[in-house]
N, C-alpha and C. Protein backbone atom coordinates (compact mmCIF):
# COMPACT_ATOMS: atom_id res chain seq x y z
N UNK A 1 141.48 108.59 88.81
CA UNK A 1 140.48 108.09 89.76
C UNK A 1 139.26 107.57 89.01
N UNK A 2 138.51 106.47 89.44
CA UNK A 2 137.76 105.75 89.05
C UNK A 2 136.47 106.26 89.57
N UNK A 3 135.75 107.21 89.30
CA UNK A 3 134.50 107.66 90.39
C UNK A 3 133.06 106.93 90.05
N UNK A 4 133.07 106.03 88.98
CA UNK A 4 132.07 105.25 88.41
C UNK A 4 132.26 104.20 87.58
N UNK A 5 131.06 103.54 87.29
CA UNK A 5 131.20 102.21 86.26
C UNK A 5 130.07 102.19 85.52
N UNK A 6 129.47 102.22 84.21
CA UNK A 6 128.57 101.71 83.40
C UNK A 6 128.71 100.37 82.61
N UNK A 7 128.06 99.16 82.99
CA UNK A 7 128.76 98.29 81.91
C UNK A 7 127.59 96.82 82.24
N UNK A 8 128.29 95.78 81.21
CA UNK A 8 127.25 94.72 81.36
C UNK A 8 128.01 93.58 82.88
N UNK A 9 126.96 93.36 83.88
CA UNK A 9 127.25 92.80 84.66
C UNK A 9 127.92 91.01 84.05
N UNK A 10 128.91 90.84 84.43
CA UNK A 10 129.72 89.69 83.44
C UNK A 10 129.01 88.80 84.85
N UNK A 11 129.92 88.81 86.20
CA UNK A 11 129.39 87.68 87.13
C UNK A 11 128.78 88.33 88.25
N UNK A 12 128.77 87.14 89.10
CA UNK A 12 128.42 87.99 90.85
C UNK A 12 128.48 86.97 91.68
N UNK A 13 128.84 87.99 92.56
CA UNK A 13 129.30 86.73 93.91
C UNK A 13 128.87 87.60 95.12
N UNK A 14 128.44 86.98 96.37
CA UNK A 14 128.13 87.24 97.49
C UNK A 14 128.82 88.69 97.81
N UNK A 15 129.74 88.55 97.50
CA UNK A 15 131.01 89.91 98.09
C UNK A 15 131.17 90.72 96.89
N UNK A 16 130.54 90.60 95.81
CA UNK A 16 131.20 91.72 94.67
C UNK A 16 130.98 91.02 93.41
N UNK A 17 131.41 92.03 92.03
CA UNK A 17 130.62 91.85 90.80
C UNK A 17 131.74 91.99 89.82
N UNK A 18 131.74 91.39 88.45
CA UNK A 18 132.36 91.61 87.28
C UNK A 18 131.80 92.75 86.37
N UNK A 19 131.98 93.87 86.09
CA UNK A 19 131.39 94.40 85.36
C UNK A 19 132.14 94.67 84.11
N UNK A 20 131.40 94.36 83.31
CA UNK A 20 132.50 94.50 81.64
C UNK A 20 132.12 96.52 81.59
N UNK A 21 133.51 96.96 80.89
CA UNK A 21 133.53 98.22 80.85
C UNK A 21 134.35 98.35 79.44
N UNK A 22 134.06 98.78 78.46
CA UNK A 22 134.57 98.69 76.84
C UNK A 22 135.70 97.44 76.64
N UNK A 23 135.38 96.58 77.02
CA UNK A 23 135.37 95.20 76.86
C UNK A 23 136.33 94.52 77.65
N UNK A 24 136.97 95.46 78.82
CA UNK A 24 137.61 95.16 80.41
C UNK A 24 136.62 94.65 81.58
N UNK A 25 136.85 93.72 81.64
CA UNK A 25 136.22 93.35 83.24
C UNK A 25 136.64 93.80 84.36
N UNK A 26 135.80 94.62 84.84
CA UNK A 26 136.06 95.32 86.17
C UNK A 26 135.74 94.43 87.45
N UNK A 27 136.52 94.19 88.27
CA UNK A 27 136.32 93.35 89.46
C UNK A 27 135.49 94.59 90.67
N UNK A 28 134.42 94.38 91.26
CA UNK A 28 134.44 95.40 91.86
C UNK A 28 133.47 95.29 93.26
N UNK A 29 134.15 95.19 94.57
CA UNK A 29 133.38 94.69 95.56
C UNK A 29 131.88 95.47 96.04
N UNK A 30 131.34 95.05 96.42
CA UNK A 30 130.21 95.54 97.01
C UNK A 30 129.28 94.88 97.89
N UNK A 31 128.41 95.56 98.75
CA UNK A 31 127.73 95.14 99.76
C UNK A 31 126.71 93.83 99.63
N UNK A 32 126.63 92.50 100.05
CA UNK A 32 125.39 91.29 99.54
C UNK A 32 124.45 91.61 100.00
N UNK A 33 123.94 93.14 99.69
CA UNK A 33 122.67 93.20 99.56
C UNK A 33 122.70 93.94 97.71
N UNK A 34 123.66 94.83 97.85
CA UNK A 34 123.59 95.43 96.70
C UNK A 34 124.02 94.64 95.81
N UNK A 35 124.95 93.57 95.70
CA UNK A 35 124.96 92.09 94.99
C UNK A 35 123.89 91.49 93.97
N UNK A 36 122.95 91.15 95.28
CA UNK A 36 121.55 91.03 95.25
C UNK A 36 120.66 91.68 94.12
N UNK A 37 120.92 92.83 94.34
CA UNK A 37 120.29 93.74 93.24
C UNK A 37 120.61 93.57 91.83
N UNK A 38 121.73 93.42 91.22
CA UNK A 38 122.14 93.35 90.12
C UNK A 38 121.97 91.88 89.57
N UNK A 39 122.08 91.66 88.15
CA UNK A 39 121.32 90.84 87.24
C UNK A 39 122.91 90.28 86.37
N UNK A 40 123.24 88.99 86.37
CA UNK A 40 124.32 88.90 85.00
C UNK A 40 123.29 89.34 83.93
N UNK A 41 124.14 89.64 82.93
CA UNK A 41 123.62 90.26 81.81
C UNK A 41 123.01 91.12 81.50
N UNK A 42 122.70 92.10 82.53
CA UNK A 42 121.76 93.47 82.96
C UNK A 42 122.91 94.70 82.88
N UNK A 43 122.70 95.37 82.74
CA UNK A 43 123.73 96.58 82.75
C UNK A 43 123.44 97.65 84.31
N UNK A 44 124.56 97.81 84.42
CA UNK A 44 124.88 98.02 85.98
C UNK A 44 125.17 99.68 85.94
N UNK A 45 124.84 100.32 86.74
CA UNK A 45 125.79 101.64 86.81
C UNK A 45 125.83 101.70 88.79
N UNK A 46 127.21 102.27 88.81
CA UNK A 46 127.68 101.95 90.21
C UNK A 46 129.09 103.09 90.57
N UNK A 47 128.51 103.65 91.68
CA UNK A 47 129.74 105.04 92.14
C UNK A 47 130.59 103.95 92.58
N UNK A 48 131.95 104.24 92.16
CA UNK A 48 132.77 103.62 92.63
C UNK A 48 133.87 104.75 93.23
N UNK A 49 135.12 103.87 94.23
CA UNK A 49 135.99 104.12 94.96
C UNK A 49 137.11 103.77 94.58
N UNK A 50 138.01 103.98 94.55
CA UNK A 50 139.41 103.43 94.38
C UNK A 50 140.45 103.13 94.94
N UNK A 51 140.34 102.46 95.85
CA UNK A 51 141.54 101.83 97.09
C UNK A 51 142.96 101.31 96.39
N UNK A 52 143.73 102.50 96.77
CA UNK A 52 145.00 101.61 96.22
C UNK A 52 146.33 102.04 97.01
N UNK A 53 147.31 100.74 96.94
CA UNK A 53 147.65 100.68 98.08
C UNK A 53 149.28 99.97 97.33
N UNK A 54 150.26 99.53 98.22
CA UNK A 54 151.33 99.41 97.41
C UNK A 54 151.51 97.96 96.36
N UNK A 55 150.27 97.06 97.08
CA UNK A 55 150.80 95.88 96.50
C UNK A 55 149.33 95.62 95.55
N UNK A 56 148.41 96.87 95.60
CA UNK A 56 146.90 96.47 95.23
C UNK A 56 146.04 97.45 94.64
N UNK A 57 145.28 97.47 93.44
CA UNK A 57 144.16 98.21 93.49
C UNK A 57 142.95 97.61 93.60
N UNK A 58 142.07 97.75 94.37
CA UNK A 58 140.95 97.26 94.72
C UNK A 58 139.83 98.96 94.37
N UNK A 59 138.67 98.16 93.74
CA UNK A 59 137.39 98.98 93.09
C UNK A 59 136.20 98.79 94.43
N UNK A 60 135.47 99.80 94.90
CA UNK A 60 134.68 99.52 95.84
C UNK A 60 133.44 100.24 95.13
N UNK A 61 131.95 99.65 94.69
CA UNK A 61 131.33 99.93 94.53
C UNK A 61 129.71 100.19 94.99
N UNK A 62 128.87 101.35 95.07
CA UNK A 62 128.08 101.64 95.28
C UNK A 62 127.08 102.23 94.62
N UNK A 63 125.42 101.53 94.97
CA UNK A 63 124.09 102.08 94.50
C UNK A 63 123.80 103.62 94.67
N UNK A 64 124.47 104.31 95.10
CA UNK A 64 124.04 105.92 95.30
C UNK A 64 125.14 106.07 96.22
N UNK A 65 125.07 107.58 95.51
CA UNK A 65 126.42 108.53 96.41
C UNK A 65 126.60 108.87 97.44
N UNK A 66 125.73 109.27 98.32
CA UNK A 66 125.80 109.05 99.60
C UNK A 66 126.62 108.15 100.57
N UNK A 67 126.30 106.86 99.86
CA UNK A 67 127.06 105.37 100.58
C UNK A 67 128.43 105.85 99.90
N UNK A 68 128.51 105.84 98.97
CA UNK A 68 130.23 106.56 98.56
C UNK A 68 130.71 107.31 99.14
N UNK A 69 129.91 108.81 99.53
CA UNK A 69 130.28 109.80 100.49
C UNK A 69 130.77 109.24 101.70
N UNK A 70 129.82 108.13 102.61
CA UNK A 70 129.98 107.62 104.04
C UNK A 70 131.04 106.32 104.15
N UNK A 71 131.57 105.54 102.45
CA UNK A 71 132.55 105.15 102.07
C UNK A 71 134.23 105.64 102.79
N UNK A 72 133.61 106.71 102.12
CA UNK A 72 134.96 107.60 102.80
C UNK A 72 135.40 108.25 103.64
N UNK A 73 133.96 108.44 104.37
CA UNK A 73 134.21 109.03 105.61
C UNK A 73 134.88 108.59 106.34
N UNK A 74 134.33 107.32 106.93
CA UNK A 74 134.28 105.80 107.25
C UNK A 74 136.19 105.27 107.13
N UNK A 75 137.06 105.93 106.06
CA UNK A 75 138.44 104.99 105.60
C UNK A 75 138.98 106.39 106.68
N UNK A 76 138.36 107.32 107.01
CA UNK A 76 139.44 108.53 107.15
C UNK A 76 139.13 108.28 108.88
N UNK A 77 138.42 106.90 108.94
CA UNK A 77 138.33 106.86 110.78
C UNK A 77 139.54 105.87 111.30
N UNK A 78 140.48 106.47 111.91
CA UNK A 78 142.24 105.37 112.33
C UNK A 78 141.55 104.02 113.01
N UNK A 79 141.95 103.13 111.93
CA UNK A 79 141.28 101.87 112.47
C UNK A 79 140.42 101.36 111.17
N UNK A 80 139.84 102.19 110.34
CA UNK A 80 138.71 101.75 109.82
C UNK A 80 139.56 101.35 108.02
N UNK A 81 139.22 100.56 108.06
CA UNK A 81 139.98 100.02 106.37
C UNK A 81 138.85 99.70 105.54
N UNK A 82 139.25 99.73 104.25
CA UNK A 82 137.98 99.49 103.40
C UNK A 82 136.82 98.40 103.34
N UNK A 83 137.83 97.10 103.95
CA UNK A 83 136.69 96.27 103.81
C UNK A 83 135.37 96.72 105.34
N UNK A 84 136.26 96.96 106.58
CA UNK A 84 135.43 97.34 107.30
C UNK A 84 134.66 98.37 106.92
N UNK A 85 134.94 99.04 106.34
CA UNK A 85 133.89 100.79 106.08
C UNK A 85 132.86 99.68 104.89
N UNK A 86 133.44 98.79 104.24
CA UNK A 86 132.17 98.40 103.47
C UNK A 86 130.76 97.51 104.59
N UNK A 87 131.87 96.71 105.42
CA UNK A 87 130.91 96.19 106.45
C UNK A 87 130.31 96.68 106.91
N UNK A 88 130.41 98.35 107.10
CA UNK A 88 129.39 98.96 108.10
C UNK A 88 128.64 99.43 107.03
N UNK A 89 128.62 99.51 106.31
CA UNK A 89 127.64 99.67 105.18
C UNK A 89 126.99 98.82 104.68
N UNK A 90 127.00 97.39 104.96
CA UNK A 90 126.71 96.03 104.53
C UNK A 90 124.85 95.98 106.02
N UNK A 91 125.78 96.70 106.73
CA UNK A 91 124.68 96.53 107.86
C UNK A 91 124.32 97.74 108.09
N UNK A 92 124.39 99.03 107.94
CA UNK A 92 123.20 100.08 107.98
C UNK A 92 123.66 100.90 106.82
N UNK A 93 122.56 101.44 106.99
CA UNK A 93 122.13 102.34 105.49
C UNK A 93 122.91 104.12 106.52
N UNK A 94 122.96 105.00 105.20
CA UNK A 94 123.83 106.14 105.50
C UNK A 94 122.48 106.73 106.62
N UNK A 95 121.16 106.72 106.78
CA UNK A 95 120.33 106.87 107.51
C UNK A 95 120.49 106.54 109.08
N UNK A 96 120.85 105.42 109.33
CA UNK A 96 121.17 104.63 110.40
C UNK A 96 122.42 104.87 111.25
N UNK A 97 123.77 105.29 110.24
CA UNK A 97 124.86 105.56 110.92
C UNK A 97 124.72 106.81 111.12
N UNK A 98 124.14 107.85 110.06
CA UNK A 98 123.95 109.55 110.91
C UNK A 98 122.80 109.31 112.42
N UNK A 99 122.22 108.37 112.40
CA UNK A 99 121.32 108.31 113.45
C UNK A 99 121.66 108.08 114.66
N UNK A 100 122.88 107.02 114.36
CA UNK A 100 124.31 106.31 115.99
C UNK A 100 124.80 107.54 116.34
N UNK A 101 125.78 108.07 115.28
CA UNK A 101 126.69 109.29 115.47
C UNK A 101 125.59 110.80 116.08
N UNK A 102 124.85 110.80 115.98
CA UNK A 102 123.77 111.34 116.30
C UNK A 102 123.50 111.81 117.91
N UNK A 103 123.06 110.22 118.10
CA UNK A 103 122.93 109.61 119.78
C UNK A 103 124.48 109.15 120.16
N UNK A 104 125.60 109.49 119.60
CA UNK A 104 126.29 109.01 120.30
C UNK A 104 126.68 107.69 120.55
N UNK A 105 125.80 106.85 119.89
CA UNK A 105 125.64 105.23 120.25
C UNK A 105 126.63 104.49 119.56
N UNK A 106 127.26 103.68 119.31
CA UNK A 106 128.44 103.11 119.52
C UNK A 106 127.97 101.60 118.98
N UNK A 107 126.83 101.26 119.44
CA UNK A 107 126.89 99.70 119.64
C UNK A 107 126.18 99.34 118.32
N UNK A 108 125.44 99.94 117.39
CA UNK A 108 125.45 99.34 115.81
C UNK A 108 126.83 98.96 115.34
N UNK A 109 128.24 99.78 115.54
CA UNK A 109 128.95 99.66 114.89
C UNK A 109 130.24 98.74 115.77
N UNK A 110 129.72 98.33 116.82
CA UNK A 110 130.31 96.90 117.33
C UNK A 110 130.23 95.90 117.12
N UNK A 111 128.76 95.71 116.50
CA UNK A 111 128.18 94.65 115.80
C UNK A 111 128.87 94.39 114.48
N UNK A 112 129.32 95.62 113.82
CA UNK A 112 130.19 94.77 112.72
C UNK A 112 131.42 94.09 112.57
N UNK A 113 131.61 93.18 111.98
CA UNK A 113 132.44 92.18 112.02
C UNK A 113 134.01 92.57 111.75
N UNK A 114 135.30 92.99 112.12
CA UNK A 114 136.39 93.83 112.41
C UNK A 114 136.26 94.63 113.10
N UNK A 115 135.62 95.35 113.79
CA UNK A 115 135.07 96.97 114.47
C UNK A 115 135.24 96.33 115.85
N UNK A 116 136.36 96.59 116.69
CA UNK A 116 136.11 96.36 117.71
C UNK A 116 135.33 97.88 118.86
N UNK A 117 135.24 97.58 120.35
CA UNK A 117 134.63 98.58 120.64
C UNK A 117 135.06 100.09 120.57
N UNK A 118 136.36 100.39 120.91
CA UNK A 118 137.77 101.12 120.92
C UNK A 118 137.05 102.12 119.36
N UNK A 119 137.26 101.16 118.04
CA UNK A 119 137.14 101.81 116.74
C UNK A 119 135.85 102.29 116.37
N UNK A 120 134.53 101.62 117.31
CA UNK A 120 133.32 101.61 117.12
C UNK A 120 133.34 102.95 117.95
N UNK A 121 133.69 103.32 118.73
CA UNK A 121 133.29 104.22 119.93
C UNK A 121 134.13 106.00 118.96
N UNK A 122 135.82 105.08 118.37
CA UNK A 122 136.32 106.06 117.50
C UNK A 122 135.38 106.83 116.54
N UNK A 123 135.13 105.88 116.12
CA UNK A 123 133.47 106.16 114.85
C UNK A 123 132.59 107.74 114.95
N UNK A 124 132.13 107.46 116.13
CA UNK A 124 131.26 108.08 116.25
C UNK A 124 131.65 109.80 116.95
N UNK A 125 132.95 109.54 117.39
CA UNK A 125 133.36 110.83 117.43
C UNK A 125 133.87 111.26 116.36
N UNK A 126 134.83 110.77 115.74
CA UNK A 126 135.12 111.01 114.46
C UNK A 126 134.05 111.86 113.13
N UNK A 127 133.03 110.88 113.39
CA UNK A 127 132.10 111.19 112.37
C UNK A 127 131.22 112.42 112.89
N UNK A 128 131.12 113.05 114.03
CA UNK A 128 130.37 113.98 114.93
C UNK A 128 130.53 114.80 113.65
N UNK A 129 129.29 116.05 113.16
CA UNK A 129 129.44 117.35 112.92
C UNK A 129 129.72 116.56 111.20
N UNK A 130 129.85 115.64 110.75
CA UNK A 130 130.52 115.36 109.78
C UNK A 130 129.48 114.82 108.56
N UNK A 131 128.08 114.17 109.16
CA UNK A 131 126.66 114.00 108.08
C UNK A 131 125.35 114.36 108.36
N UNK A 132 124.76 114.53 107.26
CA UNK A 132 123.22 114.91 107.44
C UNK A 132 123.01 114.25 108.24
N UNK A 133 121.46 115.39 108.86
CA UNK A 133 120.93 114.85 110.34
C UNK A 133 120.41 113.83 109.65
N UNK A 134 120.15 112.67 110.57
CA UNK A 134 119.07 111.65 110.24
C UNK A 134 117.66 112.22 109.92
N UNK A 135 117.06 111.53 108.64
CA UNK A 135 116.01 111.35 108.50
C UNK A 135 114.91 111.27 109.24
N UNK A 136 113.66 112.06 109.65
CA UNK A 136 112.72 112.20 110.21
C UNK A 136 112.05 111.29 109.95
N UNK A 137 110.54 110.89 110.32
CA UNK A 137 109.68 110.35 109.83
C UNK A 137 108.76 110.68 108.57
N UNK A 138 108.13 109.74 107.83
CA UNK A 138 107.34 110.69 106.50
C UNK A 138 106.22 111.46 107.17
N UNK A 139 105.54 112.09 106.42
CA UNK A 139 104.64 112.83 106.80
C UNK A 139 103.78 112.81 105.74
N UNK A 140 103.63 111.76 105.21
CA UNK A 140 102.80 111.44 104.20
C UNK A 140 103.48 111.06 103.02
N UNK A 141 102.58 110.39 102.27
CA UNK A 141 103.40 110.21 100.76
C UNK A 141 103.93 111.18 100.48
N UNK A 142 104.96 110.43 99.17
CA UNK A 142 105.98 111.85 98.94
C UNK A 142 106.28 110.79 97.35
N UNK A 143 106.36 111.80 96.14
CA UNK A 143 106.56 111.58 94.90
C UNK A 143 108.58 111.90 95.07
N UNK A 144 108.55 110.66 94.00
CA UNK A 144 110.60 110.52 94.22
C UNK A 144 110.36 111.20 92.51
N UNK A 145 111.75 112.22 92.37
CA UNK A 145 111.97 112.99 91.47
C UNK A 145 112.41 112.00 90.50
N UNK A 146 112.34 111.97 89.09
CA UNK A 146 112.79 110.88 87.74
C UNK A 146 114.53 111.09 88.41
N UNK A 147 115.60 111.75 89.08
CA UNK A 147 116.87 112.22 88.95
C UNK A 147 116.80 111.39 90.36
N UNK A 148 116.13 110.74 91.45
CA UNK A 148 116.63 110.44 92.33
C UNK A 148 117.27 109.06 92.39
N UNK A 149 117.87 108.97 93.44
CA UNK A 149 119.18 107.55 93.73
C UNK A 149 118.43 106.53 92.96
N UNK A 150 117.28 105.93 93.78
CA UNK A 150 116.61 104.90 93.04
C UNK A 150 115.89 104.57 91.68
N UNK A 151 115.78 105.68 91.63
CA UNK A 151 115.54 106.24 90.26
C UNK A 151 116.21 105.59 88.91
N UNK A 152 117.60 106.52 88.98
CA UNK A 152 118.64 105.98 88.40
C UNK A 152 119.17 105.13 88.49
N UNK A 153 118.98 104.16 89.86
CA UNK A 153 119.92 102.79 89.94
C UNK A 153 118.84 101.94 89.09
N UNK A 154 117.55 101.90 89.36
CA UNK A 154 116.71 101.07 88.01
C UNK A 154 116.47 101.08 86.68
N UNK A 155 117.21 102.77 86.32
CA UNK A 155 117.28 103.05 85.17
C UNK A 155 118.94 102.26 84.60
N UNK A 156 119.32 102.49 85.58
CA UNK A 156 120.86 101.67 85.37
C UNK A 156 120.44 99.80 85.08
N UNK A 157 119.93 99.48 85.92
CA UNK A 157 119.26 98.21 85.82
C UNK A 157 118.84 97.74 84.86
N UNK A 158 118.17 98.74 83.61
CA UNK A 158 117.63 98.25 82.49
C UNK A 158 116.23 98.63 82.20
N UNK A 159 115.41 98.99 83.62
CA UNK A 159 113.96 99.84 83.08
C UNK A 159 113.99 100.55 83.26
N UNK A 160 112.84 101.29 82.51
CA UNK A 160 112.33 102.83 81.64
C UNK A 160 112.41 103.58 83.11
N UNK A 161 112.53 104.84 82.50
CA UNK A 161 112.82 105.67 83.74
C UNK A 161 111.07 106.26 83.93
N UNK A 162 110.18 106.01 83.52
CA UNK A 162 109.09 106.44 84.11
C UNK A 162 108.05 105.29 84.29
N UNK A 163 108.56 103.42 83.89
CA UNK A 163 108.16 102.42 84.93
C UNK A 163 108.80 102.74 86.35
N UNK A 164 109.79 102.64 86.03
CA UNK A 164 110.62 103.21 87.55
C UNK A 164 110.18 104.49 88.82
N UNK A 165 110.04 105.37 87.83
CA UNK A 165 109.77 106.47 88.53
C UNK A 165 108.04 105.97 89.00
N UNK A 166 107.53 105.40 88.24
CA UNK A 166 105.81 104.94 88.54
C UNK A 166 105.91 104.22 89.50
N UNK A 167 106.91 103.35 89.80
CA UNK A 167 107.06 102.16 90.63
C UNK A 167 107.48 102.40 92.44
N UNK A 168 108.41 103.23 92.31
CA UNK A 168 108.91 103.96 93.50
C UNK A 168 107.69 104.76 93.89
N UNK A 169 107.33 105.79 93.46
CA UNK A 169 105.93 106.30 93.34
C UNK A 169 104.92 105.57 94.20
N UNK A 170 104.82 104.54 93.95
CA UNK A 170 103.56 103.92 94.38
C UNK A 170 104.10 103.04 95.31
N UNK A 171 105.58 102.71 95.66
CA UNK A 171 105.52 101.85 96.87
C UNK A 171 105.47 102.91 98.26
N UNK A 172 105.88 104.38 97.56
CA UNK A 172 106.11 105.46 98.82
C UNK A 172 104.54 105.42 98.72
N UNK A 173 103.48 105.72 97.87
CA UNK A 173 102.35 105.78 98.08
C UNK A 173 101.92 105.01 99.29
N UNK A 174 102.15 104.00 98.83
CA UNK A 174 101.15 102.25 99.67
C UNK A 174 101.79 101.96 101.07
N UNK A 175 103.28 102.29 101.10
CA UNK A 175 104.09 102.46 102.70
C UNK A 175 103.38 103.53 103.56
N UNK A 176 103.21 104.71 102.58
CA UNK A 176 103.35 105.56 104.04
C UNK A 176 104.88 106.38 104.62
N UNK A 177 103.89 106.13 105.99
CA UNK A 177 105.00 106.52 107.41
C UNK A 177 105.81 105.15 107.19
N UNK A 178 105.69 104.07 106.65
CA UNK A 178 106.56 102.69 106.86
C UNK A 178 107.76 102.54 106.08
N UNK A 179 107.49 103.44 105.08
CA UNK A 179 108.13 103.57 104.18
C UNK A 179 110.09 103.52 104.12
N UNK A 180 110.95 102.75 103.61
CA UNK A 180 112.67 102.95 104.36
C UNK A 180 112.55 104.35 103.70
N UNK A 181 113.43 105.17 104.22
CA UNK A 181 114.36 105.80 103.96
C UNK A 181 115.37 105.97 103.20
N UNK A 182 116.25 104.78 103.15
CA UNK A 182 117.08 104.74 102.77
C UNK A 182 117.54 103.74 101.42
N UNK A 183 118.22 104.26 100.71
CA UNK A 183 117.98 104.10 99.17
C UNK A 183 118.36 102.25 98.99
N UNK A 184 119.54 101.77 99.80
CA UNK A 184 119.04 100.20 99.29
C UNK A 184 118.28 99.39 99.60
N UNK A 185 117.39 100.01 100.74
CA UNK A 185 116.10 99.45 101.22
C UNK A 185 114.86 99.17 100.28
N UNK A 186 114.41 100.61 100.12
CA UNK A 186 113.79 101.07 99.05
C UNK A 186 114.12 100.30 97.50
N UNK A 187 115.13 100.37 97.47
CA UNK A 187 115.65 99.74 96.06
C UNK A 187 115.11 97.97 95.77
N UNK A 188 115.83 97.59 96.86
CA UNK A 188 115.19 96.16 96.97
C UNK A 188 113.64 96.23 96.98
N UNK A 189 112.77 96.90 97.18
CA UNK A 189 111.51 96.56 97.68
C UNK A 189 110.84 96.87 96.16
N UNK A 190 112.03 98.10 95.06
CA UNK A 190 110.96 98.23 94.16
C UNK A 190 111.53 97.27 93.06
N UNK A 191 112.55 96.47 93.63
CA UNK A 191 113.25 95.70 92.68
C UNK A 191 112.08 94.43 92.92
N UNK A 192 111.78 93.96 94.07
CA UNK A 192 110.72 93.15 94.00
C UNK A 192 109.23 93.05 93.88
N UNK A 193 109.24 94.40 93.59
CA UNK A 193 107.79 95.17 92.70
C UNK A 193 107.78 94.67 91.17
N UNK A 194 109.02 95.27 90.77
CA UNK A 194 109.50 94.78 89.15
C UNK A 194 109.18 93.90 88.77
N UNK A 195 110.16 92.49 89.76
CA UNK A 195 109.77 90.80 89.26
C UNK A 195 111.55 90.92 88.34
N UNK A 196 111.28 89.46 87.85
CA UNK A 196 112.61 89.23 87.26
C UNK A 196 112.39 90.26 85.37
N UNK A 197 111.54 90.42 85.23
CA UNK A 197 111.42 90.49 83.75
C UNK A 197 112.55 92.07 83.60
N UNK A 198 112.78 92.10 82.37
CA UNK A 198 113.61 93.19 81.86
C UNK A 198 112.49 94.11 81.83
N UNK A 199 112.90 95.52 81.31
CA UNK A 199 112.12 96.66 81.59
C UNK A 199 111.48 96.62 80.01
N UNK A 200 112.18 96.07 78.75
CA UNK A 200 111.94 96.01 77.46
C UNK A 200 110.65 95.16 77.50
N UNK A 201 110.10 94.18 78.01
CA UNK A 201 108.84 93.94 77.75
C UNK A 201 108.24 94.11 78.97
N UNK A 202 107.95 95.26 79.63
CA UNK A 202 107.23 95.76 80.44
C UNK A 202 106.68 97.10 79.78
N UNK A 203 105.36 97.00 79.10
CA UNK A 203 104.82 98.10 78.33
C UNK A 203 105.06 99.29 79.28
């Protein structure tokens, strides 16, 4: 089993990434937001999945474990196949779907594209009793530990783990109560804190 990837991002495409791994290119799909995030020529680290099947192995990759955890939840719902469990992950964060399954609500996960209502409605019973409660509101700033998701996905990225940790830091500072929750939200926002530059000439 494949439970991860460290390596230099070779390409990228809307739907998924090349990642070189001791000098194998790993094909490996993922969400176009988390796409987004990654850099050719940047070094990547990414929980991965391993879908395999009689005529196929397909690599499914993710920014933090959690989305891996709800990865799988997600394949073990009758109806739900990998590319759909990635779609519903393409459109809410693991925050959002404990929040449906929660209320019971159904109709985030109609909205995704294969999910009809039948599998959407399956979803949410399925998943009952099965993830952390949703996320509360902040209650003020809150310092992110050097070991957390975002943390490490920017340290994976290529900068210092205490620009990073400074950086997250201060966008939970300056948000607030506004602040996402949820780690590829957050990620993007401190990825566009960063700027394009590498972390090596960022004193």
């Amino acid at each position: 089993m494949i439970s991860s990837l460290r390596g230099s991002v070779l390409h990228l495409s809307g739907g998924g990434a090349v990642i070189e791994v001791g000098g194998v290119g790993m094909s490996v799909a993922l969400t176009p937001a988390h796409a987004l995030s990654l850099r050719v020529g940047a070094e990547a680290f990414l929980y991965t999945a391993l879908v395999v099947r009689e005529d196929d192995l397909s690599l499914y990759g993710f920014a933090a474990r959690d989305e891996l955890e709800l990865f799988d939840l997600l394949r073990g719902v009758s109806g739900v196949g990998p590319k759909s469990a990635l779609g519903v992950l393409a459109q809410l964060s693991p925050d959002e779907v404990a929040r449906a399954v929660a209320d019971d609500d159904d109709g985030p996960f109609r909205k995704v594209s294969g999910i009809g209502p039948k599998t959407a409605k399956l979803i949410t019973i399925s998943l009952a009793g099965k993830l952390a409660p949703p996320a509360v509101a902040r209650s003020g700033a809150a310092i992110v530990a050097p070991d957390s998701d975002v943390v490490t996905a920017l340290v994976g990225l290529g900068w210092p783990e205490r620009v990073a940790a400074a950086t997250v830091a201060e966008l939970l500072e300056e948000l607030g109560d506004s602040a996402p929750t949820d780690v590829p939200a957050l990620l993007r926002l401190a990825l566009s804190r960063l700027g394009p530059q590498r972390a090596g000439v960022r004193a």
